[in-house]
C-alpha atoms as a PDB file:
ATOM      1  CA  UNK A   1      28.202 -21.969   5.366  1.00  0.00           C
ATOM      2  CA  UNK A   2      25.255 -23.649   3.181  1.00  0.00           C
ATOM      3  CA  UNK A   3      24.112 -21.026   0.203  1.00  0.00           C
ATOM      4  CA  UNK A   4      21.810 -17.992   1.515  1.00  0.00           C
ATOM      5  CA  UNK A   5      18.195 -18.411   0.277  1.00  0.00           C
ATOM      6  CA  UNK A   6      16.752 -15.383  -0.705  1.00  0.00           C
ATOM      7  CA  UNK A   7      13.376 -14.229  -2.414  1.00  0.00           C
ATOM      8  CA  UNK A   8      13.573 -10.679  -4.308  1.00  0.00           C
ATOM      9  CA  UNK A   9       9.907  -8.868  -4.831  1.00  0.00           C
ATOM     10  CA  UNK A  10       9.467  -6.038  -7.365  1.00  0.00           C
ATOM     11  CA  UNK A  11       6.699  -3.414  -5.628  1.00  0.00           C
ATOM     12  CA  UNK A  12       5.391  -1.678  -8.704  1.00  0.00           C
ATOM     13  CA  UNK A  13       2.167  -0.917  -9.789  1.00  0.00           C
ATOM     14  CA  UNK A  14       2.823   0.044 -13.526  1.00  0.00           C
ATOM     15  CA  UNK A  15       5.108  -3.643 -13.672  1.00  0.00           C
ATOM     16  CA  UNK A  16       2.714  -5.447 -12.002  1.00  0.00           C
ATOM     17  CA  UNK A  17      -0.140  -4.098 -15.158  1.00  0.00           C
ATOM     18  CA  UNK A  18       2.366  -4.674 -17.617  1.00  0.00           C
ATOM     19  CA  UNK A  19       2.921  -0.992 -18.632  1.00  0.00           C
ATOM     20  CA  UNK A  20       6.688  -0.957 -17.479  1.00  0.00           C
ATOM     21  CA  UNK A  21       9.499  -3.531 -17.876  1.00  0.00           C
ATOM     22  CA  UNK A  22      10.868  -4.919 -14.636  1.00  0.00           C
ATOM     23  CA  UNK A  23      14.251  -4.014 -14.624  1.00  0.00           C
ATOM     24  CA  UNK A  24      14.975  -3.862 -10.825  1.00  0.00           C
ATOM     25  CA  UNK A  25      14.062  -7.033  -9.853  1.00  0.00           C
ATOM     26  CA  UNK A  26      15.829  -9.125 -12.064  1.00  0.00           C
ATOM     27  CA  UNK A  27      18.700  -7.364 -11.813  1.00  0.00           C
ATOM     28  CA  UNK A  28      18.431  -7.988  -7.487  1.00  0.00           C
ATOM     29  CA  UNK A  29      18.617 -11.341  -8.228  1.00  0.00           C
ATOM     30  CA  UNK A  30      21.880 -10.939 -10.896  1.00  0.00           C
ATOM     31  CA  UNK A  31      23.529  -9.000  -8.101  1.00  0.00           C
ATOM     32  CA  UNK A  32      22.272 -11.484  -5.064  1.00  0.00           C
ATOM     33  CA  UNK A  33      23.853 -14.192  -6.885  1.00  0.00           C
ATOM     34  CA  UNK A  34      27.127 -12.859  -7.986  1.00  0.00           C
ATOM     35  CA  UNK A  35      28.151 -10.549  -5.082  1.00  0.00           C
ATOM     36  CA  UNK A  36      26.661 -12.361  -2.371  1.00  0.00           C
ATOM     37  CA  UNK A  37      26.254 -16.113  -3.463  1.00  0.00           C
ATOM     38  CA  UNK A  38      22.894 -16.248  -2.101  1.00  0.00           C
ATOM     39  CA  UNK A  39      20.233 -18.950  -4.363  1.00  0.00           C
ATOM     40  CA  UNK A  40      17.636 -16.893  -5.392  1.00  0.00           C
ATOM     41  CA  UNK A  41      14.274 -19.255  -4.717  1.00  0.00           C
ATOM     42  CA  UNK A  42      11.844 -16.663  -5.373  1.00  0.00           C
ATOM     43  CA  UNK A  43      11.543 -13.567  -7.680  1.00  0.00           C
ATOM     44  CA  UNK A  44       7.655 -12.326  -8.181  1.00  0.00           C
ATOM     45  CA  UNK A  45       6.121  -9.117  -8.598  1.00  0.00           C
ATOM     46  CA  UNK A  46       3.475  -7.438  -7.141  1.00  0.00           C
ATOM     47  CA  UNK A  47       1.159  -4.119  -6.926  1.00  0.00           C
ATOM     48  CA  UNK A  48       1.746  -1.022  -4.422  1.00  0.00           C
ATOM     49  CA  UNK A  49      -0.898  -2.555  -1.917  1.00  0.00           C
ATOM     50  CA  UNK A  50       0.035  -2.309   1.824  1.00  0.00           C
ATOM     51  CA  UNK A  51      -2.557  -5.662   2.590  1.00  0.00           C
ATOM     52  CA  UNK A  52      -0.637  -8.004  -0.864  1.00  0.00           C
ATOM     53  CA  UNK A  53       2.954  -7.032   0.329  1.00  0.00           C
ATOM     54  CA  UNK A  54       2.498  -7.728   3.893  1.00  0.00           C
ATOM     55  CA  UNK A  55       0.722 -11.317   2.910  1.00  0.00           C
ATOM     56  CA  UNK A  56       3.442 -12.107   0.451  1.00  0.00           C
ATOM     57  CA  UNK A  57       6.165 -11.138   2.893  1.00  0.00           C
ATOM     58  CA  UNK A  58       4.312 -13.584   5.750  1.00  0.00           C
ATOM     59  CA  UNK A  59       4.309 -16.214   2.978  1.00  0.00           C
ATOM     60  CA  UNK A  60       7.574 -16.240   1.507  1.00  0.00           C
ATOM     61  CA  UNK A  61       9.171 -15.834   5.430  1.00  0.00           C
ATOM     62  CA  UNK A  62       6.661 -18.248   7.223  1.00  0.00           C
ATOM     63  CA  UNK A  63       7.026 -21.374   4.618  1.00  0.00           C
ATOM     64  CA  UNK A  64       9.830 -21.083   2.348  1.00  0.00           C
ATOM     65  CA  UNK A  65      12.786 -21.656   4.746  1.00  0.00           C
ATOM     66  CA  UNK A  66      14.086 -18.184   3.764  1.00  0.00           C
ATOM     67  CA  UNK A  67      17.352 -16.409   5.063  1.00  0.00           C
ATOM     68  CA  UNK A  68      16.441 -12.915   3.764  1.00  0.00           C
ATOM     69  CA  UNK A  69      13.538 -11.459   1.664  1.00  0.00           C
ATOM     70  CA  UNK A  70      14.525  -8.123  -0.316  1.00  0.00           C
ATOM     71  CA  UNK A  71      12.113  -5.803  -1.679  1.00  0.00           C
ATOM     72  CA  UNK A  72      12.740  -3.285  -4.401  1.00  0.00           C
ATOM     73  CA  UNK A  73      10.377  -0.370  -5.215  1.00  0.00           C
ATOM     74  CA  UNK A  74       7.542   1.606  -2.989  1.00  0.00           C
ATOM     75  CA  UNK A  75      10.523   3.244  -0.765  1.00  0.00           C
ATOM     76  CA  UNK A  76       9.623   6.642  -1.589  1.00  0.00           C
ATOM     77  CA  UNK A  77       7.207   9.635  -0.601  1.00  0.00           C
ATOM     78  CA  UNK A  78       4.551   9.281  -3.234  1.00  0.00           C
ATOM     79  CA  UNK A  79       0.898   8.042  -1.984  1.00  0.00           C
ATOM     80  CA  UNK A  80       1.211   5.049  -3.366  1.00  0.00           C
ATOM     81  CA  UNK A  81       4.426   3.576  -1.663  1.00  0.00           C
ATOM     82  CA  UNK A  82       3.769   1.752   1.347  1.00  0.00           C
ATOM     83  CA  UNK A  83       6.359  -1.234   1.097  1.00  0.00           C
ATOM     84  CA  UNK A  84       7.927   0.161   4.671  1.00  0.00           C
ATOM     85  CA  UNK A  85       4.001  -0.101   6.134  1.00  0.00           C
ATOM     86  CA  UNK A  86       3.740  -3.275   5.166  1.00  0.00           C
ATOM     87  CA  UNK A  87       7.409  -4.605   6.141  1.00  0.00           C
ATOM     88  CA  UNK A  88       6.835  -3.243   9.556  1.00  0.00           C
ATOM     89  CA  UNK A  89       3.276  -4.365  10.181  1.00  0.00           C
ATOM     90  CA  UNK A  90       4.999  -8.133   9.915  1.00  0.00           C
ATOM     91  CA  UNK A  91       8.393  -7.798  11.095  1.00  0.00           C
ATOM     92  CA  UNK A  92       8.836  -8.992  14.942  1.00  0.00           C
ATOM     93  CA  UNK A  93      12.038  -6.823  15.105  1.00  0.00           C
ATOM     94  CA  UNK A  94      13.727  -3.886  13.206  1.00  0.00           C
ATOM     95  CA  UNK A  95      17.203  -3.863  12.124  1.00  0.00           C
ATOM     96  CA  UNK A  96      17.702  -0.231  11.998  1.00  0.00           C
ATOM     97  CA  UNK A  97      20.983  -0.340  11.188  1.00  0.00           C
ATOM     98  CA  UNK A  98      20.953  -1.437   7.924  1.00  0.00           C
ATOM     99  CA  UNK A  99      18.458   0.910   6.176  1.00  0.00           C
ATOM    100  CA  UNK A 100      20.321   3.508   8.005  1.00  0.00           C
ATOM    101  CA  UNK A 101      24.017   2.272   6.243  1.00  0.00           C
ATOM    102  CA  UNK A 102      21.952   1.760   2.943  1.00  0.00           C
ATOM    103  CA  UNK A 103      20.360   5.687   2.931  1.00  0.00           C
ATOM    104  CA  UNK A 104      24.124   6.835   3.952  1.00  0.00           C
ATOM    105  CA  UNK A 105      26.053   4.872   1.570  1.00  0.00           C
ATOM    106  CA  UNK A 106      23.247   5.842  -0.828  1.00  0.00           C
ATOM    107  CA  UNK A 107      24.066   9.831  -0.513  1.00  0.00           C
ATOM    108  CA  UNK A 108      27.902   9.880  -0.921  1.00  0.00           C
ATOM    109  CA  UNK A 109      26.646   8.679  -4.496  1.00  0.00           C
ATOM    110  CA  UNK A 110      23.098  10.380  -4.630  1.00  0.00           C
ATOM    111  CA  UNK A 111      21.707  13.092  -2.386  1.00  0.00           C
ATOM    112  CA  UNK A 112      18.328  11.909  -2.795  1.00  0.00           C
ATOM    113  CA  UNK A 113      19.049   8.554  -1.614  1.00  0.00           C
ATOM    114  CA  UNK A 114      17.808   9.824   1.967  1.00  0.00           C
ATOM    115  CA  UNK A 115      14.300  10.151   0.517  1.00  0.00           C
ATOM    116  CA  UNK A 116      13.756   6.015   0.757  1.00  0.00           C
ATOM    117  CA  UNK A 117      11.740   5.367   3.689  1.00  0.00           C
ATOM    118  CA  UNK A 118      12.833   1.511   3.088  1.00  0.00           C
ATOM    119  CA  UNK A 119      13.148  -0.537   6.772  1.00  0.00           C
ATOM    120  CA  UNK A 120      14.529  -3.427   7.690  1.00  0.00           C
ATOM    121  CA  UNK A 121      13.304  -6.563  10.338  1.00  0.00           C
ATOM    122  CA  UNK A 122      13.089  -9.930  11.265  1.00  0.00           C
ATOM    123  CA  UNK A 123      10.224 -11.850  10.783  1.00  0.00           C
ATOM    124  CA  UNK A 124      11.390 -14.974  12.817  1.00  0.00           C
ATOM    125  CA  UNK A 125      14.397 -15.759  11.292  1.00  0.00           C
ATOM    126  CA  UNK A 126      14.297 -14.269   7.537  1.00  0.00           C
ATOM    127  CA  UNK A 127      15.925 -10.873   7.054  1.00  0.00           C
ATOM    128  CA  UNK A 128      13.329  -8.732   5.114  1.00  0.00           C
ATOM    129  CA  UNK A 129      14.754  -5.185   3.687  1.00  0.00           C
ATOM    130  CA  UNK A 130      13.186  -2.676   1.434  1.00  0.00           C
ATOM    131  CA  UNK A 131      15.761  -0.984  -1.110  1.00  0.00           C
ATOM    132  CA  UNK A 132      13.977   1.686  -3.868  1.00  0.00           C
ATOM    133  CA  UNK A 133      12.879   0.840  -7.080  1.00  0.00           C
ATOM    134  CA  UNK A 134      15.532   2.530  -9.183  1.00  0.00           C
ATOM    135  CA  UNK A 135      17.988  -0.286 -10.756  1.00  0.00           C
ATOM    136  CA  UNK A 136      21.030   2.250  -9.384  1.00  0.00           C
ATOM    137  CA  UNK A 137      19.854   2.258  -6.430  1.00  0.00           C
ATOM    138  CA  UNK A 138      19.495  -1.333  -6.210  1.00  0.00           C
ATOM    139  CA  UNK A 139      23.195  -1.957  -7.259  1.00  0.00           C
ATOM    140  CA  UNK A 140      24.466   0.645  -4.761  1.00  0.00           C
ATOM    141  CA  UNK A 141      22.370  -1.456  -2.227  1.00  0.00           C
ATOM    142  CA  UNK A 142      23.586  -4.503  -2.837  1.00  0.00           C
ATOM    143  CA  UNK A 143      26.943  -3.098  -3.151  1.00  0.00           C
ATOM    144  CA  UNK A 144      26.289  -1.898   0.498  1.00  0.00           C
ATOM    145  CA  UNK A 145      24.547  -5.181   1.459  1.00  0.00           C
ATOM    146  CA  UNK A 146      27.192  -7.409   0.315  1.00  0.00           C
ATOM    147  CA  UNK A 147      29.860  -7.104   3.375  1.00  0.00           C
ATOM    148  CA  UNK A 148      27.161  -7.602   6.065  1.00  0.00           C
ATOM    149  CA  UNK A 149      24.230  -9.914   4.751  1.00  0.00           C
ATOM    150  CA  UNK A 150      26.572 -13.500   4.983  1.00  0.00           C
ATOM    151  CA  UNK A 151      26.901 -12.287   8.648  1.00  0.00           C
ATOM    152  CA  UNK A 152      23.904 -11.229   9.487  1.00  0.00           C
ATOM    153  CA  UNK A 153      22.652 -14.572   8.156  1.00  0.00           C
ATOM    154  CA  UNK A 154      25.115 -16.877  10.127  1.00  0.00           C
ATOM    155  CA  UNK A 155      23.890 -15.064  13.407  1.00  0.00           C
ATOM    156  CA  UNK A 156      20.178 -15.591  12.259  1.00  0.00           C
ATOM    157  CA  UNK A 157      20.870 -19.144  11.680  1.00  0.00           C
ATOM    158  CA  UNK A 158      22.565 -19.120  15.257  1.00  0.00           C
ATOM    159  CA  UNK A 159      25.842 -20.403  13.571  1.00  0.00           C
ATOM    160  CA  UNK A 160      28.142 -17.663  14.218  1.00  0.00           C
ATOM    161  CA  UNK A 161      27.291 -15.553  17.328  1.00  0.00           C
ATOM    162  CA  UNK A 162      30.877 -14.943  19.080  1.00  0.00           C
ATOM    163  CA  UNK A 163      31.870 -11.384  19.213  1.00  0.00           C
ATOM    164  CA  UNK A 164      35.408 -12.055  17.868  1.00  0.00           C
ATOM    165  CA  UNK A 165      33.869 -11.627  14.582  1.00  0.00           C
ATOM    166  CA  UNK A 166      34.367  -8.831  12.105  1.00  0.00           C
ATOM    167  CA  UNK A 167      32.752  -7.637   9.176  1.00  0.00           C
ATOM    168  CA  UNK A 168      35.497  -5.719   7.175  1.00  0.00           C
ATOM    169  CA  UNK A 169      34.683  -2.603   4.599  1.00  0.00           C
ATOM    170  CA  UNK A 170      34.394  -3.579   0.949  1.00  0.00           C
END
């Protein structure tokens, strides 16, 4: 299987302005490329807007030749977290599943894990998913992530799409 391309996008408005370090993001990309293998193409940052997300997501998805897209940050309930808006309004199909494993797996380690909103799609063939902004819960995400994603992206790529197939447990 050739290397999974991924992008990783930081969400946060006090990051974006320079006011807070961005520890989330780089440490996405540390974790994509050690547990998962995947080549990290893109890693930017951006503001809590609904209208820059969902352009950037387009973008990175339409013309980078993408497998999957992960977001970090703007999961939660506060006014200005919109990442799921914007995921959905460019997805062309969800993936329930997986932010549903991700908020599960989440609570056996934090019971507040079931407050991220995060979703998951398919914007032609590039996995986009939303984990939260807290660098924990981006390890326990990828953590999560790392037994399904190389699977997820062979079907994608229409490479692997037998049923004999099985994804083990970590």
């Amino acid at each position: 299987m050739k290397p999974i391309r991924a992008a990783v996008i930081t969400v946060s408005d006090k990051g974006f302005a320079g006011e807070r370090e961005d520890i989330s993001g780089p440490l996405l990309a540390d974790l994509l490329q050690q547990r998962i293998h995947a080549e990290v193409v893109e890693q930017t940052m951006i503001p809590d807007e609904e209208d820059q997300i969902a352009e950037l997501l387009v973008e990175l998805a339409d013309t980078r030749d993408l497998d999957v897209i992960i977001t970090t940050g703007g999961t939660g309930a506060t006014p200005r977290d919109v990442t799921p808006e914007a995921t959905l309004s460019v997805i062309d199909r969800e993936m329930p599943g997986i932010p549903e494993l991700l908020r599960m797996e989440g609570y056996r380690k934090t019971a507040t894990a079931v407050l991220s909103r995060g979703v998951a799609g398919l914007r032609g063939q590039t996995l986009i998913v939303n984990l939260p902004g807290n660098p924990k819960a981006v390890q326990d995400g990828v953590q999560t992530l790392a037994p399904i994603l190389p699977h997820a992206v062979q079907m994608m790529r229409g490479e692997h799409t037998e049923h004999d197939l099985e994804v083990h447990h970590a």
